[in-house]
N, C-alpha and C. Protein backbone atom coordinates (compact mmCIF):
# COMPACT_ATOMS: atom_id res chain seq x y z
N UNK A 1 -9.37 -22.81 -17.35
CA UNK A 1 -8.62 -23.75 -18.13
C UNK A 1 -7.22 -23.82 -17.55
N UNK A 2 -6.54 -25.10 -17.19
CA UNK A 2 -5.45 -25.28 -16.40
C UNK A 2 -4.13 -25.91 -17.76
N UNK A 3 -3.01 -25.87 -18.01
CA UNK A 3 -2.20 -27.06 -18.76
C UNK A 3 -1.44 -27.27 -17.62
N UNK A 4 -0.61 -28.75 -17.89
CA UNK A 4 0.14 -29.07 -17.65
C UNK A 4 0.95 -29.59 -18.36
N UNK A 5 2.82 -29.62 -17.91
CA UNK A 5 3.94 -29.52 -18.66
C UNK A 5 3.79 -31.25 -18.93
N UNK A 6 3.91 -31.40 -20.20
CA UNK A 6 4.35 -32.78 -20.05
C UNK A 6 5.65 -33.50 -19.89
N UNK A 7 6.80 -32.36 -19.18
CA UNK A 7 8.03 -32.81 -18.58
C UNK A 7 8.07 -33.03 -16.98
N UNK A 8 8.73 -33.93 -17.05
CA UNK A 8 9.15 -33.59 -14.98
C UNK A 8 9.59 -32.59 -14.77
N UNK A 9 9.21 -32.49 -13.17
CA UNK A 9 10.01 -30.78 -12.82
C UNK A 9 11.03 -31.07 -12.18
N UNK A 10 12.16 -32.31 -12.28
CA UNK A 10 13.03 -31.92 -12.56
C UNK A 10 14.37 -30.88 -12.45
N UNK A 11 15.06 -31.22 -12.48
CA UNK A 11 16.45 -29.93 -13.11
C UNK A 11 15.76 -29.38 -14.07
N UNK A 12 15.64 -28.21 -14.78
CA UNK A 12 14.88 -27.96 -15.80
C UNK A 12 16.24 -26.68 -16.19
N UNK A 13 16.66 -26.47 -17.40
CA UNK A 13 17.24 -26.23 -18.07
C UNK A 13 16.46 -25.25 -19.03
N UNK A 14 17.18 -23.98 -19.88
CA UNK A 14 16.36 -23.73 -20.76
C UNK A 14 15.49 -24.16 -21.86
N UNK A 15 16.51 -24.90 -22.51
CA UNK A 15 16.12 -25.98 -23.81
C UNK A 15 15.49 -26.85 -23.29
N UNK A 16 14.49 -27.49 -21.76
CA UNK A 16 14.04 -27.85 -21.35
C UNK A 16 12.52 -27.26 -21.61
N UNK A 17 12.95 -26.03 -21.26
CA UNK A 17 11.91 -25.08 -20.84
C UNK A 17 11.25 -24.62 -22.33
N UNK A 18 12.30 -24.60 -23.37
CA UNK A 18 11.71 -24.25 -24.97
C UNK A 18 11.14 -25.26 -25.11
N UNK A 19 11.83 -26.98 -25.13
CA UNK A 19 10.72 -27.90 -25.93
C UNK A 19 9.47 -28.15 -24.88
N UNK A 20 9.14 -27.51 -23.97
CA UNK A 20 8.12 -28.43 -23.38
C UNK A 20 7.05 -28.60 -24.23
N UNK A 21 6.17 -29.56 -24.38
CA UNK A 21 4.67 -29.55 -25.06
C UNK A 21 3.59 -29.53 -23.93
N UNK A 22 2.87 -28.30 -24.07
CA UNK A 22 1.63 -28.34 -23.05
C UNK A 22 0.41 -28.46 -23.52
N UNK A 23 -0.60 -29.03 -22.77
CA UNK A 23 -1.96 -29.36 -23.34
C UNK A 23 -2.73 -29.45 -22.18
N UNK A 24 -4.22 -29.39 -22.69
CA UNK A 24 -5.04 -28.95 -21.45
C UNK A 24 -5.29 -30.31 -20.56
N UNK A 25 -6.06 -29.92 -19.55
CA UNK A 25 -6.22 -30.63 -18.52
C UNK A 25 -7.53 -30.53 -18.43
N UNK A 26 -8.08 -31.94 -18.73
CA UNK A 26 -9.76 -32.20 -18.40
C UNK A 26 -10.08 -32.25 -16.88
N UNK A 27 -11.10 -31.10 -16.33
CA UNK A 27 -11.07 -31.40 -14.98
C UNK A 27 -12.48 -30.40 -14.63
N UNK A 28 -13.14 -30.54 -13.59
CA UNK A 28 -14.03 -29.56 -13.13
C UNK A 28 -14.39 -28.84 -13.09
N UNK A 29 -15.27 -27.77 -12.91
CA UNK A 29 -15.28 -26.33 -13.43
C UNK A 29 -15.07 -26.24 -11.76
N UNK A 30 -14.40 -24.92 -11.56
CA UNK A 30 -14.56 -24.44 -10.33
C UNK A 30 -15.77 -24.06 -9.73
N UNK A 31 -16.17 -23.89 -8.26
CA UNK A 31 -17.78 -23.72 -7.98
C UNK A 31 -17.87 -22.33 -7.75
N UNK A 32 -18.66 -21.78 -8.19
CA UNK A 32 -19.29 -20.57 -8.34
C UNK A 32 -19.29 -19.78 -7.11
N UNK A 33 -18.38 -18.77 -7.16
CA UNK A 33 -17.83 -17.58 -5.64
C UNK A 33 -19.60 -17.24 -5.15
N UNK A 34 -19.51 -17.73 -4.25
CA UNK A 34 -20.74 -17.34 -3.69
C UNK A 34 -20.72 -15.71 -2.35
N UNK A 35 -19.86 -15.58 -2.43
CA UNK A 35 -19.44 -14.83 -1.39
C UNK A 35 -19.92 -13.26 -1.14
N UNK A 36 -20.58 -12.76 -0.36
CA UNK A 36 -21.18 -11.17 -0.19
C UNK A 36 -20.06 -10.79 -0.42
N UNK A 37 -20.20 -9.69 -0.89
CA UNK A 37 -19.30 -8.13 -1.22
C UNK A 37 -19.71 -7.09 -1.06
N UNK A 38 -18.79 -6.55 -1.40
CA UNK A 38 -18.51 -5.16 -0.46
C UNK A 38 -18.87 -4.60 0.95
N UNK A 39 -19.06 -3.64 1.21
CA UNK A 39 -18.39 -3.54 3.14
C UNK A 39 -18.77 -4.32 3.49
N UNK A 40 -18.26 -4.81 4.57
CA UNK A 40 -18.75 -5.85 5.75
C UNK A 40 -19.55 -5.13 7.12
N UNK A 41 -18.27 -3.87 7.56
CA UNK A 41 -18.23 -3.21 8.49
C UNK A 41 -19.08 -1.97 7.73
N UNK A 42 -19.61 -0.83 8.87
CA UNK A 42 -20.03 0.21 8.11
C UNK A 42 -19.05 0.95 8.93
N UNK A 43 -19.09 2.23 8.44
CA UNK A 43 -18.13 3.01 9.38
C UNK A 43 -18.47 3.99 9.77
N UNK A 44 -18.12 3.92 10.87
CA UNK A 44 -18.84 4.80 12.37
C UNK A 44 -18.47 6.10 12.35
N UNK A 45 -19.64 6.90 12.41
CA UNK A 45 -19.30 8.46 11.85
C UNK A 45 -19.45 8.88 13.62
N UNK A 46 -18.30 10.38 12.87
CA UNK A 46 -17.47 10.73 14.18
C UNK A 46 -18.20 11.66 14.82
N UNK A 47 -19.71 11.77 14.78
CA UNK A 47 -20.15 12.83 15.09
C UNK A 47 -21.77 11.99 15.59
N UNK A 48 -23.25 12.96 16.32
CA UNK A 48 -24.34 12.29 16.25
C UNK A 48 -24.73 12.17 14.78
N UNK A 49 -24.12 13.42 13.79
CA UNK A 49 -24.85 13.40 12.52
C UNK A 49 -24.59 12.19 11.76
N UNK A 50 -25.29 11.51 11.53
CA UNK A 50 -24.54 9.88 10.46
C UNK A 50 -24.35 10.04 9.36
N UNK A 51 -24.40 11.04 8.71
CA UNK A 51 -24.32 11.78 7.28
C UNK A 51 -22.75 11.40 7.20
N UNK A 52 -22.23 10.48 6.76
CA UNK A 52 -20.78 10.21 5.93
C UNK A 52 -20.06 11.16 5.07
N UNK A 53 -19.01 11.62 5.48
CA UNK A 53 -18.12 12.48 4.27
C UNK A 53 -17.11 11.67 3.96
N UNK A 54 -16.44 12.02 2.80
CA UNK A 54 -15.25 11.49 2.76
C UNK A 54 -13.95 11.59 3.76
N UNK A 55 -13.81 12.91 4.44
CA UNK A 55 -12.96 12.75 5.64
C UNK A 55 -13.15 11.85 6.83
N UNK A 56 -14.54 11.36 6.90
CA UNK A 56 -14.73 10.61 7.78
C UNK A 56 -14.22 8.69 7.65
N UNK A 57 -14.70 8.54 6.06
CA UNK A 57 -13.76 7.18 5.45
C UNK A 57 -12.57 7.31 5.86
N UNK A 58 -11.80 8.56 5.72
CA UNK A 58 -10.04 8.61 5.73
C UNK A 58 -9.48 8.93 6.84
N UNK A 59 -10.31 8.85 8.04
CA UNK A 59 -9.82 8.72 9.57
C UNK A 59 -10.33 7.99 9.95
N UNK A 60 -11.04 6.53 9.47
CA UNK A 60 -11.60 5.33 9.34
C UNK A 60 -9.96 4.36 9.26
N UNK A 61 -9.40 5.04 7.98
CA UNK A 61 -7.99 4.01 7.81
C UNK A 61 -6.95 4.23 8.33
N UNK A 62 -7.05 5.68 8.29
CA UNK A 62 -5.85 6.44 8.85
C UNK A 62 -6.16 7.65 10.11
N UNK A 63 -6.15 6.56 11.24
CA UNK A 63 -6.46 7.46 12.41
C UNK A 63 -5.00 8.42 12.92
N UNK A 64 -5.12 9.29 14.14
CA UNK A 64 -4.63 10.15 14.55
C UNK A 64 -3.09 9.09 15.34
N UNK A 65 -3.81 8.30 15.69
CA UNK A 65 -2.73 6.71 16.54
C UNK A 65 -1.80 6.73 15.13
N UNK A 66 -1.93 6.51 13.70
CA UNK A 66 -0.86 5.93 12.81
C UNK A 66 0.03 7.66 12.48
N UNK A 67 -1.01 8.83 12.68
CA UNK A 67 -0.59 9.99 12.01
C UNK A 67 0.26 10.23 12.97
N UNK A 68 0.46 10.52 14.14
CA UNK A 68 1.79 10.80 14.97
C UNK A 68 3.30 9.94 15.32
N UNK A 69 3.02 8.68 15.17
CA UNK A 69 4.45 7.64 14.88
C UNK A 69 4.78 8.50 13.53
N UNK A 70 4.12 8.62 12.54
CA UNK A 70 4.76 9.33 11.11
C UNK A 70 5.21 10.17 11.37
N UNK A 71 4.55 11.30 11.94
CA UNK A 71 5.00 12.67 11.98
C UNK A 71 6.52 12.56 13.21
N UNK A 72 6.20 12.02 13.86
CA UNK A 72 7.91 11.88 15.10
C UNK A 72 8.74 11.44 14.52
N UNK A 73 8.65 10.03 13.13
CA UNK A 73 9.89 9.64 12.61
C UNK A 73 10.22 9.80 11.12
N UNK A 74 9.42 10.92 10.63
CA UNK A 74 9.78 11.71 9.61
C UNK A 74 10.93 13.57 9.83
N UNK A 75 10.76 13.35 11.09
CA UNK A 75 11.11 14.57 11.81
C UNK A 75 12.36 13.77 12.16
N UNK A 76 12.49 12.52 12.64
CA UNK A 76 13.87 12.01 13.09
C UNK A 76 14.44 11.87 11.67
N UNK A 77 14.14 11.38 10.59
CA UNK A 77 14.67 10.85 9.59
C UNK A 77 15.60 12.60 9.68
N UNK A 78 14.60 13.65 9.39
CA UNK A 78 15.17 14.89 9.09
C UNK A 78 16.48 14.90 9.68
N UNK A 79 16.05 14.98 10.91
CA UNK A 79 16.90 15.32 11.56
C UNK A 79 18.19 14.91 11.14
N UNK A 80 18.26 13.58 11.60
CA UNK A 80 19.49 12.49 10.75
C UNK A 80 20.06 13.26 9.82
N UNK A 81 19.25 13.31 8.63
CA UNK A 81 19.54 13.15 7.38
C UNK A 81 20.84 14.91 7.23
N UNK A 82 20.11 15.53 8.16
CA UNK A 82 21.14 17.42 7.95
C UNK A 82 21.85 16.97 8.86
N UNK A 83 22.28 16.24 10.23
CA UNK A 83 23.49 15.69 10.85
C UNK A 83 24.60 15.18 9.69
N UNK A 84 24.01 14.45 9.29
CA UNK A 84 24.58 13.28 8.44
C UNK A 84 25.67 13.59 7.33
N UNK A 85 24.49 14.43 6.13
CA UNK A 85 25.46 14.98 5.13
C UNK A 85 25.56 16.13 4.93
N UNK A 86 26.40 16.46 4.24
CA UNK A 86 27.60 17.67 3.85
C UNK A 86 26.71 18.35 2.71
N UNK A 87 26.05 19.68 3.35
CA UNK A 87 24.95 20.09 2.75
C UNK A 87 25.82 21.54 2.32
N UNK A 88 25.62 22.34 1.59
CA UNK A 88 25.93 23.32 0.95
C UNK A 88 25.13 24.45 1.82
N UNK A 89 25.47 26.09 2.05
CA UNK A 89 24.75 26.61 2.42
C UNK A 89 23.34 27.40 1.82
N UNK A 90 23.30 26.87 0.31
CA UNK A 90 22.14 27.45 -0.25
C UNK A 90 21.24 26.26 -0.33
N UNK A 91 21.75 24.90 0.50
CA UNK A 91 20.88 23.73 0.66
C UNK A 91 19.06 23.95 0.77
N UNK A 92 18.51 23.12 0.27
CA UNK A 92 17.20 23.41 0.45
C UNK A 92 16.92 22.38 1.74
N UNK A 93 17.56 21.46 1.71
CA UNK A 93 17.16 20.74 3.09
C UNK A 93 17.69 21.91 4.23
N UNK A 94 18.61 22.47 4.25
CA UNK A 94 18.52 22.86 5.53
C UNK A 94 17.44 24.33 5.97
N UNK A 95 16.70 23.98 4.70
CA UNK A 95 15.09 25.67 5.13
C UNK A 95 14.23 24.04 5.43
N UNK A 96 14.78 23.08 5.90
CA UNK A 96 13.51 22.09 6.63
C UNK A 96 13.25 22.55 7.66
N UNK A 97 11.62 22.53 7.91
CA UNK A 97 10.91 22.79 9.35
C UNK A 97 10.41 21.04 9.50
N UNK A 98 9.99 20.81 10.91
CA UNK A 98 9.52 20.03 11.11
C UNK A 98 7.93 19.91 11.10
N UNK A 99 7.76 18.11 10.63
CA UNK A 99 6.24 18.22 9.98
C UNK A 99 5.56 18.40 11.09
N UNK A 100 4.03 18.22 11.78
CA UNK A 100 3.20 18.18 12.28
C UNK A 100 2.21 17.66 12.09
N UNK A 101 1.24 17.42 13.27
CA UNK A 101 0.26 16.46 13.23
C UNK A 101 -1.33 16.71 12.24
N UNK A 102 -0.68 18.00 12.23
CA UNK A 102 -1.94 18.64 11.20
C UNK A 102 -1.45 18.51 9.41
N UNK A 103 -0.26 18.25 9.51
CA UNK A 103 0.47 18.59 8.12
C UNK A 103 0.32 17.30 7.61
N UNK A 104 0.57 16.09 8.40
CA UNK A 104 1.05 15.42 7.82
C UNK A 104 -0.22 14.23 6.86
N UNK A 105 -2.03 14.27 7.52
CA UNK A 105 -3.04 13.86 6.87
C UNK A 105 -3.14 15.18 5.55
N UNK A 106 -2.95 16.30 5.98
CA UNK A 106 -3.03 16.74 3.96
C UNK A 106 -2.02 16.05 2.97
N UNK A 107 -0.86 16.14 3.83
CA UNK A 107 0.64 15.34 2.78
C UNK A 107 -0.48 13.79 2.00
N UNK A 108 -0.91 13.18 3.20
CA UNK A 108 -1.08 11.88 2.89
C UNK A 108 -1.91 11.85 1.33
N UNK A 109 -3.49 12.90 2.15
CA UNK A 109 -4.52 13.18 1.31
C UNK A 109 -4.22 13.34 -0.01
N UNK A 110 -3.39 14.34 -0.32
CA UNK A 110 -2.76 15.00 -1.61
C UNK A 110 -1.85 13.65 -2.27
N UNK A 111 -1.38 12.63 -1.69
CA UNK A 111 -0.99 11.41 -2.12
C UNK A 111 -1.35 10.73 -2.65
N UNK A 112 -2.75 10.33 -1.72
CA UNK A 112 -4.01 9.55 -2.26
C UNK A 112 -4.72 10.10 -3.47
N UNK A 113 -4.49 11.53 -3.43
CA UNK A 113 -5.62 11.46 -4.40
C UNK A 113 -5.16 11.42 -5.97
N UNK A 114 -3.72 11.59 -5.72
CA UNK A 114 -2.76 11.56 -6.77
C UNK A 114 -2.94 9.79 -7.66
């Protein structure tokens, strides 16, 4: 079901916008989504065994190529960030270690599943 305003659009003003009167619009039904769903692709297990785990979906989206740009410029951000400001010496940023390529798919995982 569609309305339309029976004002021009116009400059439109609030008190424009309070009196409008709307009413429906006689018109077509839309045509019926014919469209397949769900996967298209299947996803290619990383091993001969084809038995699917869930770690195998989640290095499907998030391969090792996106996990190391993260891990190099989360380590720069660090870096920056203890250059930058005027940290106290009982700072907790400065007990930062830098992340790694193994660290940084649990960080994600524990994200996701949140």
């Amino acid at each position: 079901m569609q309305f339309e305003s029976s004002s021009s659009e116009e400059q439109v003003t609030d008190d424009d916008v309070n009196s409008q009167v709307w009413g429906k619009i006689e018109s077509e039904s839309d045509a019926e989504f014919s469209e397949d769903h769900g996967m298209v692709n299947e996803v290619p297990a990383n091993s001969e065994d084809t038995t699917m785990n869930p770690i195998d979906c989640y290095r499907y989206f998030i391969p090792d190529e996106i996990i190391s740009p993260m891990v190099r410029e989360t380590n720069r951000y660090a870096e920056q960030h203890v250059e930058t400001h005027k940290l106290t010496k009982r700072s907790k940023t400065l007990q930062w270690k830098p992340t790694t390529n193994e660290e940084m798919p649990n960080f994600l995982g524990i994200i996701i599943e949140m």
